[in-house]
N, C-alpha and C. Protein backbone atom coordinates (compact mmCIF):
# COMPACT_ATOMS: atom_id res chain seq x y z
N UNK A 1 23.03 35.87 20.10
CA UNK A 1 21.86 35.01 20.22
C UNK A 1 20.65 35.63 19.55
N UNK A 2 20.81 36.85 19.61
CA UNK A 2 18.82 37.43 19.14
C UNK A 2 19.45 37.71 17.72
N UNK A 3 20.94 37.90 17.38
CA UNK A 3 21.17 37.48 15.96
C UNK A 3 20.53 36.90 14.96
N UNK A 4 20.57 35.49 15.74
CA UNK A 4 20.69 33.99 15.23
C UNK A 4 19.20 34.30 15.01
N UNK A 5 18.27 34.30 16.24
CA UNK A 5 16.66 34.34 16.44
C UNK A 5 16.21 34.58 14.76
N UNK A 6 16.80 36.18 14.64
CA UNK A 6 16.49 36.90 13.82
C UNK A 6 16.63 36.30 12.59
N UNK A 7 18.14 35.78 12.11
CA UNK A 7 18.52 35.02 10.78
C UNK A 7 17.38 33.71 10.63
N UNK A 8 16.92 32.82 11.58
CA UNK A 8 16.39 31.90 11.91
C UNK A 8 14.97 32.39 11.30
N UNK A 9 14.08 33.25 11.77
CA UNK A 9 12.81 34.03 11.54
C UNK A 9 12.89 34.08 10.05
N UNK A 10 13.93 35.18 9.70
CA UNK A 10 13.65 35.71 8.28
C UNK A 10 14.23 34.48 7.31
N UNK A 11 14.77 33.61 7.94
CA UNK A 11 14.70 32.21 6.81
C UNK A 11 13.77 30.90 6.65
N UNK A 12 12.71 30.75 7.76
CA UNK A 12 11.69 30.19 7.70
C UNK A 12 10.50 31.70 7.13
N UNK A 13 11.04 32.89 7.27
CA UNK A 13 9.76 33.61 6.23
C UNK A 13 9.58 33.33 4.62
N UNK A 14 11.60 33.28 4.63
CA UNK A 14 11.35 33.08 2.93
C UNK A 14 11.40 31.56 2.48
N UNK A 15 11.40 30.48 3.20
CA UNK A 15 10.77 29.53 2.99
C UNK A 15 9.30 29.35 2.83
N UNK A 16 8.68 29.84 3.71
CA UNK A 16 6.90 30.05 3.42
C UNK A 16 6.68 30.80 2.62
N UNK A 17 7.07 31.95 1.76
CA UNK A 17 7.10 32.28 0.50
C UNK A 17 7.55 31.67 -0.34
N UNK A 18 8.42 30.88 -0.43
CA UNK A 18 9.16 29.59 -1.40
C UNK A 18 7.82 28.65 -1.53
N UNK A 19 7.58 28.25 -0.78
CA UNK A 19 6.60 27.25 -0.40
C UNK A 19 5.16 27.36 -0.78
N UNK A 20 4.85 29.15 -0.28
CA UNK A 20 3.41 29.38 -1.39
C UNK A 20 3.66 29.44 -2.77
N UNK A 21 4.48 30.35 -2.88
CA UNK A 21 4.40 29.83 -4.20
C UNK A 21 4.60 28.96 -5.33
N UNK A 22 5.14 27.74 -4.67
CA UNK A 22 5.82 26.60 -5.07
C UNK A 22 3.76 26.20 -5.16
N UNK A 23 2.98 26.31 -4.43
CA UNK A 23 1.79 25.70 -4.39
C UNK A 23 0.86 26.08 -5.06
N UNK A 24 1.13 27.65 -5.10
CA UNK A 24 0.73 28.52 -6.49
C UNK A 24 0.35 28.00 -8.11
N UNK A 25 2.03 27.89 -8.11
CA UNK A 25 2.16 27.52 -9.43
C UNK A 25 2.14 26.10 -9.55
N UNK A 26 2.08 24.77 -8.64
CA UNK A 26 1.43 23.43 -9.12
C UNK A 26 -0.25 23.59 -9.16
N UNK A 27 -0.73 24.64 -8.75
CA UNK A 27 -2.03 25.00 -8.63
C UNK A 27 -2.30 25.26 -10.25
N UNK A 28 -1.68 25.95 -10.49
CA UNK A 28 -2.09 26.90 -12.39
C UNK A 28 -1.73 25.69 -12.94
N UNK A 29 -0.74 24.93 -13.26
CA UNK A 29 -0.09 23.56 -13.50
C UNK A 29 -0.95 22.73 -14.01
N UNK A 30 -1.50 22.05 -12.88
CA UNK A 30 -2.62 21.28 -12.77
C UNK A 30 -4.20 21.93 -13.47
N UNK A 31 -4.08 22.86 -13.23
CA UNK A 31 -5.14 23.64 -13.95
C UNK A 31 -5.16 23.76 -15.36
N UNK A 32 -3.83 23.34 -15.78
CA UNK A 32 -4.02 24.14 -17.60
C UNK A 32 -4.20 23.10 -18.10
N UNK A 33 -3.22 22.10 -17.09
CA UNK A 33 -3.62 20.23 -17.97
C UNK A 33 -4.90 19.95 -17.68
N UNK A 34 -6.06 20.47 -16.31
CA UNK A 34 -7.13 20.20 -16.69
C UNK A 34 -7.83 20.47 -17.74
N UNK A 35 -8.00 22.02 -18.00
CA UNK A 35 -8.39 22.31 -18.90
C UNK A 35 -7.93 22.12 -20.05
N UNK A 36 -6.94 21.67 -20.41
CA UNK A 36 -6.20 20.99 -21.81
C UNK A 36 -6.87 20.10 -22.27
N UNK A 37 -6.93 18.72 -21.21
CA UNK A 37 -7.61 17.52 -21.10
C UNK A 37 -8.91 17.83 -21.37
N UNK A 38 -9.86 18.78 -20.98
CA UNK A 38 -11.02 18.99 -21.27
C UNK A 38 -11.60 19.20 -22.72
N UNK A 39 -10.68 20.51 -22.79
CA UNK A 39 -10.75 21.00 -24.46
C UNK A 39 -10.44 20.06 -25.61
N UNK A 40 -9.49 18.70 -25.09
CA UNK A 40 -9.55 17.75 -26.17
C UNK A 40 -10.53 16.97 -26.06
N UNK A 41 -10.94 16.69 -24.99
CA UNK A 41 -11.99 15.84 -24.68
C UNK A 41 -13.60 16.61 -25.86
N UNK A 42 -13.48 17.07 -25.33
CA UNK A 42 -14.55 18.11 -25.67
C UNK A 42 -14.88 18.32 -27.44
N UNK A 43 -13.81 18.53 -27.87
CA UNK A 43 -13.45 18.47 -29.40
C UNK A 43 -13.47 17.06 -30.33
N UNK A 44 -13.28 15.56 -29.19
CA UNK A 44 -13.43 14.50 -29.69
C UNK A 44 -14.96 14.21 -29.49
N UNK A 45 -15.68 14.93 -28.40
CA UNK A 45 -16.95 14.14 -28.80
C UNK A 45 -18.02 15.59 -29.57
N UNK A 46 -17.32 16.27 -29.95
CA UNK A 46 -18.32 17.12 -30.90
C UNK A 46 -17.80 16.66 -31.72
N UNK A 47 -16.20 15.94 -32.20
CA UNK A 47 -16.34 15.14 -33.56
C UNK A 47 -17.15 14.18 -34.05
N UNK A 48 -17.73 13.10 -32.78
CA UNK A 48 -18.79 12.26 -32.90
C UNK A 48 -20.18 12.54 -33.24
N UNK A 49 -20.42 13.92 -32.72
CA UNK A 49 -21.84 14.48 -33.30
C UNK A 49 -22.76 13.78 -32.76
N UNK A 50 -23.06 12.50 -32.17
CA UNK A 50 -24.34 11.95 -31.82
C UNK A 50 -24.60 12.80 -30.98
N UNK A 51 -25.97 12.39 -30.39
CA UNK A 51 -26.69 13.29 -29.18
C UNK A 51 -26.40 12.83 -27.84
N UNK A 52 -25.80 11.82 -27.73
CA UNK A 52 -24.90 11.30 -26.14
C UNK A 52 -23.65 12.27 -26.37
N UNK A 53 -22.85 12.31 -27.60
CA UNK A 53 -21.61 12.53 -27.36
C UNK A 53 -21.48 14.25 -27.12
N UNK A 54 -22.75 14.84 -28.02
CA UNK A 54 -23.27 16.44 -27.57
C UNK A 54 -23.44 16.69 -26.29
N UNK A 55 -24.67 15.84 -25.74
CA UNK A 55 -24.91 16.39 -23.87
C UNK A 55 -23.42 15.93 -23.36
N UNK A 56 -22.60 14.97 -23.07
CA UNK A 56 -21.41 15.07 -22.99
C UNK A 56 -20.59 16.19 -22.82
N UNK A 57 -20.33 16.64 -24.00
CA UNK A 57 -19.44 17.49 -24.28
C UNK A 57 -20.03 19.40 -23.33
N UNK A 58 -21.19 19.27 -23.60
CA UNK A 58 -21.86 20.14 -22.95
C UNK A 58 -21.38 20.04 -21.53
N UNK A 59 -21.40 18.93 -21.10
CA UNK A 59 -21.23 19.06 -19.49
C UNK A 59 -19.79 19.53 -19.24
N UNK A 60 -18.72 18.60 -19.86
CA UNK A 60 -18.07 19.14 -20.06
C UNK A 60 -17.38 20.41 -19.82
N UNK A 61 -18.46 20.81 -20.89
CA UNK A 61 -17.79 22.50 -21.66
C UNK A 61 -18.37 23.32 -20.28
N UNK A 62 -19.35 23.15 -19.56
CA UNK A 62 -19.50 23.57 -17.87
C UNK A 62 -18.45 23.16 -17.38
N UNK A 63 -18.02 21.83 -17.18
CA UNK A 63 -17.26 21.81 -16.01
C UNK A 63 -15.62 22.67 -16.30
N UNK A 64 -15.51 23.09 -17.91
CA UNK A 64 -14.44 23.72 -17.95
C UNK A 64 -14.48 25.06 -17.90
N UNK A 65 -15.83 25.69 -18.11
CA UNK A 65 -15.87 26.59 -17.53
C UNK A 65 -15.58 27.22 -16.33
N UNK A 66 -16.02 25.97 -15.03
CA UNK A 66 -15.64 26.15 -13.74
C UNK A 66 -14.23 25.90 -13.42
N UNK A 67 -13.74 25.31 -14.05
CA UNK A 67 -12.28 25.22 -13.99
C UNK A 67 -11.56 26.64 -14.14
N UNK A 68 -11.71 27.03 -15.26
CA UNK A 68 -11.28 28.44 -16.10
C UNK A 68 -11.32 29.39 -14.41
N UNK A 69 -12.54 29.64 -14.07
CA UNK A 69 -13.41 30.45 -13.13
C UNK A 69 -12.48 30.39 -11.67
N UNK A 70 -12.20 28.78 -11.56
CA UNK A 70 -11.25 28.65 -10.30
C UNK A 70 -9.94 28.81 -10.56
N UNK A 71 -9.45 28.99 -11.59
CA UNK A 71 -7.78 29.18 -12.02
C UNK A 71 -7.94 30.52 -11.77
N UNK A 72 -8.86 31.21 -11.97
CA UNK A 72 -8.46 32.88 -11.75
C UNK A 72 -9.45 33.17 -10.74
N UNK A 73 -9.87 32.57 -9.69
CA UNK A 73 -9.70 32.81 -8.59
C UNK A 73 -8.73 32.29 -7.53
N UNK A 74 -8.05 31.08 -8.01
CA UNK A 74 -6.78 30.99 -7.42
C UNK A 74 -5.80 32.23 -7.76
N UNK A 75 -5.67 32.91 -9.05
CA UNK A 75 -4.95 33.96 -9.46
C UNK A 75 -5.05 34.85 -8.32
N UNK A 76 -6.34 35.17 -7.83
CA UNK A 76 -6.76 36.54 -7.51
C UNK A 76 -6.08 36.19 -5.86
N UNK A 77 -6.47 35.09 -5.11
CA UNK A 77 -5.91 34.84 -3.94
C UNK A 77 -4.26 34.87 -3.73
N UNK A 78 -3.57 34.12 -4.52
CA UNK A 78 -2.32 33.82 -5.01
C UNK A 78 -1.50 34.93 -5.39
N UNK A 79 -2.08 35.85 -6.43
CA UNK A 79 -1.01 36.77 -6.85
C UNK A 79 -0.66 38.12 -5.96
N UNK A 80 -1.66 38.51 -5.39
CA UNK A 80 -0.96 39.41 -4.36
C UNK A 80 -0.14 39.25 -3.38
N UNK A 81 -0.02 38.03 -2.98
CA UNK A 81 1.08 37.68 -2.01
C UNK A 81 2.54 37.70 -2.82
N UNK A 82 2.51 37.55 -4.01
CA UNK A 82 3.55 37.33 -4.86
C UNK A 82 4.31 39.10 -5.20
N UNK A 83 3.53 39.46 -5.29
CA UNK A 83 3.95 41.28 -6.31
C UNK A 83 3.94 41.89 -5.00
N UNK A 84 4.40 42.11 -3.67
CA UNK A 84 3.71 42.81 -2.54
C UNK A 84 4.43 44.47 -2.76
N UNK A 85 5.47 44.50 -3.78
CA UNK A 85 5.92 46.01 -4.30
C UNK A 85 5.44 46.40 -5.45
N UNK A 86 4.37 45.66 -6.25
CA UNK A 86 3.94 46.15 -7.72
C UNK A 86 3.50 47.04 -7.45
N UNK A 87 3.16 48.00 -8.51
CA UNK A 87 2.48 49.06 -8.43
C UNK A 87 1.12 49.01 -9.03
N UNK A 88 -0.03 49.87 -8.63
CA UNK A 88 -1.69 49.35 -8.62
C UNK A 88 -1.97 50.39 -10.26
N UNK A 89 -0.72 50.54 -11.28
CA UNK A 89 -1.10 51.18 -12.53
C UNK A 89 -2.16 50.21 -13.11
């Protein structure tokens, strides 16, 4: 019986590791197509050159900045749970 307990425990552990990082990586995912989407975005209205399609693109080019900024702070939360034997070279 405290077998079973035990097999039971350590297979809902490595499910919740399955599971973060399954959330991890739709996290970076979603992140690169944002910023993908941005950077084309971004490149079509500095092709336009007017001065709407400039402040535009400007905002933009902020909000992909903040994107960039939260992909690697998801990194920073995210990846240590992942490497918990890497070494700190």
């Amino acid at each position: 019986m405290l077998s079973l307990l035990k097999t039971l425990l350590e297979t809902l552990n490595l499910y919740f590791k399955l599971k973060n990082k399954s959330f991890y990586t739709d996290l970076l995912e979603t992140s690169k197509r944002k910023q993908k989407d941005l950077i084309n975005e971004i490149e079509k209205l500095r092709a336009n050159g007017d001065s709407d399609s400039t402040d535009r693109a400007d905002f933009l080019q902020s909000e992909l900045i903040s994107e960039k900024r939260d992909a690697k702070h998801f990194s920073a939360i995210y990846a240590p749970s992942e490497s918990g034997t890497a070494s700190s070279d």
